[in-house]
Protein backbone atom coordinates (compact mmCIF):
# COMPACT_ATOMS: atom_id res chain seq x y z
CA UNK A 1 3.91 61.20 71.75
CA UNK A 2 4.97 58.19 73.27
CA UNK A 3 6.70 55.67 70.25
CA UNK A 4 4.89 52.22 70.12
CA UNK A 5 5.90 49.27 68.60
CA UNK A 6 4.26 48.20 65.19
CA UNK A 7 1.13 46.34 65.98
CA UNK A 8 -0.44 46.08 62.27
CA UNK A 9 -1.26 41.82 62.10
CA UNK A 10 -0.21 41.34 65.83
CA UNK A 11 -1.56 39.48 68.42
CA UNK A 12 -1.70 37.97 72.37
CA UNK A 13 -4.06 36.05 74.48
CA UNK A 14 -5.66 38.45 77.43
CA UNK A 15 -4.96 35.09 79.80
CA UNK A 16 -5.70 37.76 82.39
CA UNK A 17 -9.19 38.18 81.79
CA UNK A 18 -12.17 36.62 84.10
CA UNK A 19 -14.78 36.40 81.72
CA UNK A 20 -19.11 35.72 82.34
CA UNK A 21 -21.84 35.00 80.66
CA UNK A 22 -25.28 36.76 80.68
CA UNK A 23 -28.20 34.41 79.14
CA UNK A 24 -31.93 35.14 79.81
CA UNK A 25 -34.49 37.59 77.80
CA UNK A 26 -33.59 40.36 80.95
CA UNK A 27 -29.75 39.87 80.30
CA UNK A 28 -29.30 42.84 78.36
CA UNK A 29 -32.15 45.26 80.88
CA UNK A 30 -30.46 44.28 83.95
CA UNK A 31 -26.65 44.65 83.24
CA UNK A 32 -27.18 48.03 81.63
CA UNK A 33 -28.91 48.78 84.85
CA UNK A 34 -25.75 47.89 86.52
CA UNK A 35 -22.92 49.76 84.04
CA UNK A 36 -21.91 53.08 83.84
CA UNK A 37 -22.32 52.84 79.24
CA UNK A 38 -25.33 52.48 77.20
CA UNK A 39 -25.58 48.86 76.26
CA UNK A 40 -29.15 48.96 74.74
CA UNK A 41 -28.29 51.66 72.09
CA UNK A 42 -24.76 50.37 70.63
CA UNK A 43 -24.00 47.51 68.40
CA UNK A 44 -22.66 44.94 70.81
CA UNK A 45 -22.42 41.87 67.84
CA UNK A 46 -19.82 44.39 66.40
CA UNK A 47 -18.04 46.02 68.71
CA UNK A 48 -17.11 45.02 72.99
CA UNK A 49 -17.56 48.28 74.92
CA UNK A 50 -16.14 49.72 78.16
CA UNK A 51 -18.16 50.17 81.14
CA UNK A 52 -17.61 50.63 85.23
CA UNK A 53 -19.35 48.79 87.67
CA UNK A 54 -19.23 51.64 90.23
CA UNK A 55 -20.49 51.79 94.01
CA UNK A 56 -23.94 53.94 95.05
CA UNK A 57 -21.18 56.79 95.82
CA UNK A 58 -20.81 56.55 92.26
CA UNK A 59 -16.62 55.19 92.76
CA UNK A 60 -15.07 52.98 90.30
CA UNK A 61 -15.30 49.07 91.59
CA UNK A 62 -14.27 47.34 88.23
CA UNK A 63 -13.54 48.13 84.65
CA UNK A 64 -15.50 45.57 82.04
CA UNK A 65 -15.70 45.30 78.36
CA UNK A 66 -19.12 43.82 77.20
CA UNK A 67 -20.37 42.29 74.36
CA UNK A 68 -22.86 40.31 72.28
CA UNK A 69 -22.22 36.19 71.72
CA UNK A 70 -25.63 34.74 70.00
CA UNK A 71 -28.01 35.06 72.23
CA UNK A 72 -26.19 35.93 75.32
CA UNK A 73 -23.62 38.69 76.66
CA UNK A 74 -20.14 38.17 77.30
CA UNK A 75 -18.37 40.47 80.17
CA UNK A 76 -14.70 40.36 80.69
CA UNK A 77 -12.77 41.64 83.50
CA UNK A 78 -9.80 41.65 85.27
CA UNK A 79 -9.05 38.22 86.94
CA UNK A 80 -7.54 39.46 89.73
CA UNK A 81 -11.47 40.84 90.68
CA UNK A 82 -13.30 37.51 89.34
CA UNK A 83 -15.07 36.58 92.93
CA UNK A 84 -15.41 40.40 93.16
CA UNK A 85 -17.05 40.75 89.75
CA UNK A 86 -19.32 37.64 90.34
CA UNK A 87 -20.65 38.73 93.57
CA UNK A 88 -21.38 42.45 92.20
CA UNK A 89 -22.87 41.04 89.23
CA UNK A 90 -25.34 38.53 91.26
CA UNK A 91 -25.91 41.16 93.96
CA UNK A 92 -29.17 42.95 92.57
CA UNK A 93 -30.28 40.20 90.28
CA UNK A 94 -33.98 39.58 91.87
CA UNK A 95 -36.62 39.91 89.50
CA UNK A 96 -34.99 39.82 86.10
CA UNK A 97 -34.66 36.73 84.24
CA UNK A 98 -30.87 36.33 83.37
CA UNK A 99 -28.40 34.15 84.65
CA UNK A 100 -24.91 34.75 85.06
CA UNK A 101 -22.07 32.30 84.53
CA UNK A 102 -18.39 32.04 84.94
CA UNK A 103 -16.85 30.87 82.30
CA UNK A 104 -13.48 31.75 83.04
CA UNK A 105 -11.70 28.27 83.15
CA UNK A 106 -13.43 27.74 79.69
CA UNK A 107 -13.10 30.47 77.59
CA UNK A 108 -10.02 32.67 76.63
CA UNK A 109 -10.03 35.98 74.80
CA UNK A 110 -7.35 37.42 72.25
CA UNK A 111 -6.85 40.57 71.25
CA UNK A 112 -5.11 41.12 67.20
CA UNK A 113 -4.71 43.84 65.31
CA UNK A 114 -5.33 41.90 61.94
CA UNK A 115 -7.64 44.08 59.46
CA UNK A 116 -10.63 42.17 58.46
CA UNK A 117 -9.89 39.34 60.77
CA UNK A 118 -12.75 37.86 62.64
CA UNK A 119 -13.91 39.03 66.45
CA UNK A 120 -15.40 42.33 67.42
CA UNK A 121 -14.13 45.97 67.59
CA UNK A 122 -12.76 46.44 70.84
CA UNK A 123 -10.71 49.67 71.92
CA UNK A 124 -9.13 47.68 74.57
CA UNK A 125 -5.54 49.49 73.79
CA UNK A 126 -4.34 52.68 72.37
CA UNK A 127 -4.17 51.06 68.58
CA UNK A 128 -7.74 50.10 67.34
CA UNK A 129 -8.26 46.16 67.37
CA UNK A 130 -10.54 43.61 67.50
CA UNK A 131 -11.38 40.81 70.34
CA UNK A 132 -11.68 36.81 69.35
CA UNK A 133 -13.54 35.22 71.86
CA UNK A 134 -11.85 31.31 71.93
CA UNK A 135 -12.12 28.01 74.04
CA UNK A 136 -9.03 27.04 76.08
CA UNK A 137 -7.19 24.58 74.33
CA UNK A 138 -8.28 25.53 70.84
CA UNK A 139 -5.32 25.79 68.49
CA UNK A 140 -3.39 29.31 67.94
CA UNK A 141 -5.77 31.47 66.09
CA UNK A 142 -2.96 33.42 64.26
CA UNK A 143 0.67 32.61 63.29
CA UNK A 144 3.15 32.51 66.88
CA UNK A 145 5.69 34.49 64.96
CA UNK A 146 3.27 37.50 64.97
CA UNK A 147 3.11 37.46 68.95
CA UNK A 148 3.41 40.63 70.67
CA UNK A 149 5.94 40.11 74.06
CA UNK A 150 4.76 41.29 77.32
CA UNK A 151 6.72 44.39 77.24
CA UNK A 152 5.25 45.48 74.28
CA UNK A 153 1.80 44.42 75.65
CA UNK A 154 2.77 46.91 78.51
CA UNK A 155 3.55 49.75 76.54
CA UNK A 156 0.31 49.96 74.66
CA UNK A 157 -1.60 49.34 78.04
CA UNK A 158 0.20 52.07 79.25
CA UNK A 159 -0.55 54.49 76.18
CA UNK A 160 -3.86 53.96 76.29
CA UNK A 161 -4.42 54.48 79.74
CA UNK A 162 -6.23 51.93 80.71
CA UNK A 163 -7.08 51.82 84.42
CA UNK A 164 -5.74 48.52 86.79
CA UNK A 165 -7.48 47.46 89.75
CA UNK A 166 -4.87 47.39 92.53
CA UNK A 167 -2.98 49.84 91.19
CA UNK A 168 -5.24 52.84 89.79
CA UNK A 169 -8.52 51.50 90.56
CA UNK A 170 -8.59 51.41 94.73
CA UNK A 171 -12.40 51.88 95.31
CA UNK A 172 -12.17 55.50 95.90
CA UNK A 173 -11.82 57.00 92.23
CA UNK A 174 -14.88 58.45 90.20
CA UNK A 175 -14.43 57.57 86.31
CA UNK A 176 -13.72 61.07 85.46
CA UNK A 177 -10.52 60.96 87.85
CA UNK A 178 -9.75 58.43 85.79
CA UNK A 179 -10.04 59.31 82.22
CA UNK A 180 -12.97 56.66 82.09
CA UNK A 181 -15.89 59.71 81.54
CA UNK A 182 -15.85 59.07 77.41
CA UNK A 183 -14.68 55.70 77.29
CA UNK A 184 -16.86 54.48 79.36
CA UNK A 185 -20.05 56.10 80.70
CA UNK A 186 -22.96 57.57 78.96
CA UNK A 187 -24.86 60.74 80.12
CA UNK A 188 -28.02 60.43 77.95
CA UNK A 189 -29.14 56.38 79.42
CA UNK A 190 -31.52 55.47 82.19
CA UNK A 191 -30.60 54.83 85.49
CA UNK A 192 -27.79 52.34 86.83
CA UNK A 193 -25.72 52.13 90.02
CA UNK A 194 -23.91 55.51 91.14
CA UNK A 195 -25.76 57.54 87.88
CA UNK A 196 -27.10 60.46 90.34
CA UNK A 197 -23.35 61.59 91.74
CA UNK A 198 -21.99 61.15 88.36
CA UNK A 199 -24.27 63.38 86.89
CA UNK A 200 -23.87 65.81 89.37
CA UNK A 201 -19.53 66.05 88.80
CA UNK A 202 -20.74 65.95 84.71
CA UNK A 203 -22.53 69.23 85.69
CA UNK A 204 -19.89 70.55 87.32
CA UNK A 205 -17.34 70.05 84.56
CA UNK A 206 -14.23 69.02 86.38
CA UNK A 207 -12.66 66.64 88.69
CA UNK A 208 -10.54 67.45 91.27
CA UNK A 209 -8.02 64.47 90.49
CA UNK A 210 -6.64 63.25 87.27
CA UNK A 211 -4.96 60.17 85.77
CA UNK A 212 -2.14 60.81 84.17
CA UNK A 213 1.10 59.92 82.18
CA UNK A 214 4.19 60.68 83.31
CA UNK A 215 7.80 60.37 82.54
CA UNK A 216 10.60 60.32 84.98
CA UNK A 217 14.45 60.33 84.48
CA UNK A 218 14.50 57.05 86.39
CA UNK A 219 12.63 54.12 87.86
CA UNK A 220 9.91 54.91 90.38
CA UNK A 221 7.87 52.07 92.07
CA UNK A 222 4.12 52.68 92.86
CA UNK A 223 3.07 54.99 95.33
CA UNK A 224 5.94 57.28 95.35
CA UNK A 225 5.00 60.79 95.93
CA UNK A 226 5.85 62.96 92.80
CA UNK A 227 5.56 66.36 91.52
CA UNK A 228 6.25 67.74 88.03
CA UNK A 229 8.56 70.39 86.89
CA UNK A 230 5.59 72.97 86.72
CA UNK A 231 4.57 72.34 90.67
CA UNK A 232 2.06 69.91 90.68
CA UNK A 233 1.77 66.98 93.47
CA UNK A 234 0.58 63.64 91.88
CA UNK A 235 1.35 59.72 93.24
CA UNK A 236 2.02 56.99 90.87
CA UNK A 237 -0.13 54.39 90.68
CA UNK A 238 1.66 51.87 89.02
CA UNK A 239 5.82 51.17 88.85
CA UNK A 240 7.40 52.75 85.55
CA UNK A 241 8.58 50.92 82.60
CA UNK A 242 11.47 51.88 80.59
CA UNK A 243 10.76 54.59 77.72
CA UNK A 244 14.21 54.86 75.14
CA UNK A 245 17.31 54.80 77.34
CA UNK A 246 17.31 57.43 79.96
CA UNK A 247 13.94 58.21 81.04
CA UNK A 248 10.61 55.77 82.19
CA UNK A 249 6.91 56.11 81.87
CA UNK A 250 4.17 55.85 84.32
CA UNK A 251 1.08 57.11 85.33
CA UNK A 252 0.05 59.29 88.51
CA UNK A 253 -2.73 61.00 90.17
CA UNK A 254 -2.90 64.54 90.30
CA UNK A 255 -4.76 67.01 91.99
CA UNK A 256 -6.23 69.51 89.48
CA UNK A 257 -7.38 73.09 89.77
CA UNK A 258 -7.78 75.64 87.32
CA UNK A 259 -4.20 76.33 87.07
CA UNK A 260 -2.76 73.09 86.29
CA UNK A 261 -5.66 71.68 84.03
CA UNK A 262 -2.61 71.55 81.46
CA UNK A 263 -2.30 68.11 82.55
CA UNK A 264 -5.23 66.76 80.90
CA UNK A 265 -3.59 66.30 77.74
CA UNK A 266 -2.62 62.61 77.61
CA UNK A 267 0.87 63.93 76.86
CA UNK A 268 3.52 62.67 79.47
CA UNK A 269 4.20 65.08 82.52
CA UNK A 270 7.89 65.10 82.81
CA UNK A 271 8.01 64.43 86.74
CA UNK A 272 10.88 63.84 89.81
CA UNK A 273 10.19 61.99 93.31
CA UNK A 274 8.57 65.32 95.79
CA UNK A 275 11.48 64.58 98.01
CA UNK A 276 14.04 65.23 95.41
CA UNK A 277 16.16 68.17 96.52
């Protein structure tokens, strides 16, 4: 298992985060019509949940948390995809009555680790915690000296495997090649955007690519070719962070068949660059 560092009353503003708001009696119908997880059967004033916003193909466009505010819906994404995430969002909103607003420039979300503190459950990182949904400018919620550094940020985004646009989200992944399928898509709700081809891969069973960690015995940026020590080809996805003091962690795409389905074990693959002699 990859070591973490101690998160128990910790916290850090997701300044990264475009974040809408869904208002309207329809708000809740049309985005779960849209999303790849059951909204209308999970307890959204209590807890934010994952979802894709995939293509008709049934690819991966965006990765979104959603929950309940009062009498509306907040969705959060990344804001590196906020004109991208508006546009999809607006796209097939004819009939329904909801309206959809940006609030980014208004709104900021934190993410703590403080038990009983106020927000919703949110498994946004590998450690269970909870999101507080704030206005910019609004004093620190919790004490500065409990602030979890970037680095540290990066290490439990990297533990829990949580998909980037740009980096392991391109457009052409299903959620299953991504490790999205339990997170973040329900088999048992009505019908939403890309729902027929990703009930056809849930009948097969497998995937023919797979996110995964790896671990490498020195730097690699993203998109170096790899293989592990057991024959596999992968590509990274994202540029490795330092792990202890002589090897670093990433995470690559693999190509699975029966014979290598070892690496679906969310344990780091130990890996070296394919043109390593």
């Amino acid at each position: 298992m990859i070591p973490l560092p101690p998160v128990t009353g910790r916290w850090f503003p997701l300044r990264d985060r475009a974040i809408f708001r869904l208002t309207g009696p329809d708000r809740v119908r049309y985005l779960n019509g849209q999303v790849t997880n059951d909204l209308e059967n999970r307890s959204l004033e209590r807890e934010a949940v994952a979802a894709c916003l995939c293509t008709i193909k049934g690819r991966v466009e965006a990765l979104v948390w959603i929950r309940a505010d009062g009498d509306s819906l907040i969705l959060d994404g990344e804001l590196a995809q906020r004109e991208l995430l508006h546009a999809r969002l607006e796209r097939y909103l004819i009939a329904d009555d909801c309206e959809i607003t940006d609030e980014s420039d208004r709104l900021l979300l934190v993410h703590h680790f403080i038990e009983g503190g106020p927000g919703v459950d949110c498994r946004r990182f590998a450690a269970g915690g909870r999101d507080l949904l704030l206005c910019k400018g609004d004093p620190d919620p919790f004490d500065v000296a409990l602030l979890l550094d970037e680095s540290e940020v990066a290490r439990h985004q990297l533990h829990a495997m949580i998909p980037a646009a740009g980096r392991e989200i391109t457009g052409e992944e299903f959620p299953a090649e991504l490790g999205l399928d339990e997170l973040a898509v329900s088999f048992h709700k009505g019908c939403y955007l890309g729902q027929e081809v990703l009930s056809r891969i849930e009948s097969v069973g497998r995937v023919k690519r797979r996110l995964t960690l790896i671990e490498s015995p020195f730097p690699l940026a993203q998109g170096v070719p790899v293989v592990s020590l057991h024959g596999e080809n992968g590509m990274t996805t994202r540029a490795t962070v330092p792990h202890g003091e002589k090897s670093q962690l990433g995470m690559a795409i693999f190509k699975i068949s029966q014979e290598n389905e070892k690496l679906i074990d969310n344990q780091p693959v130990a890996v070296v660059p394919s043109d390593t002699p």
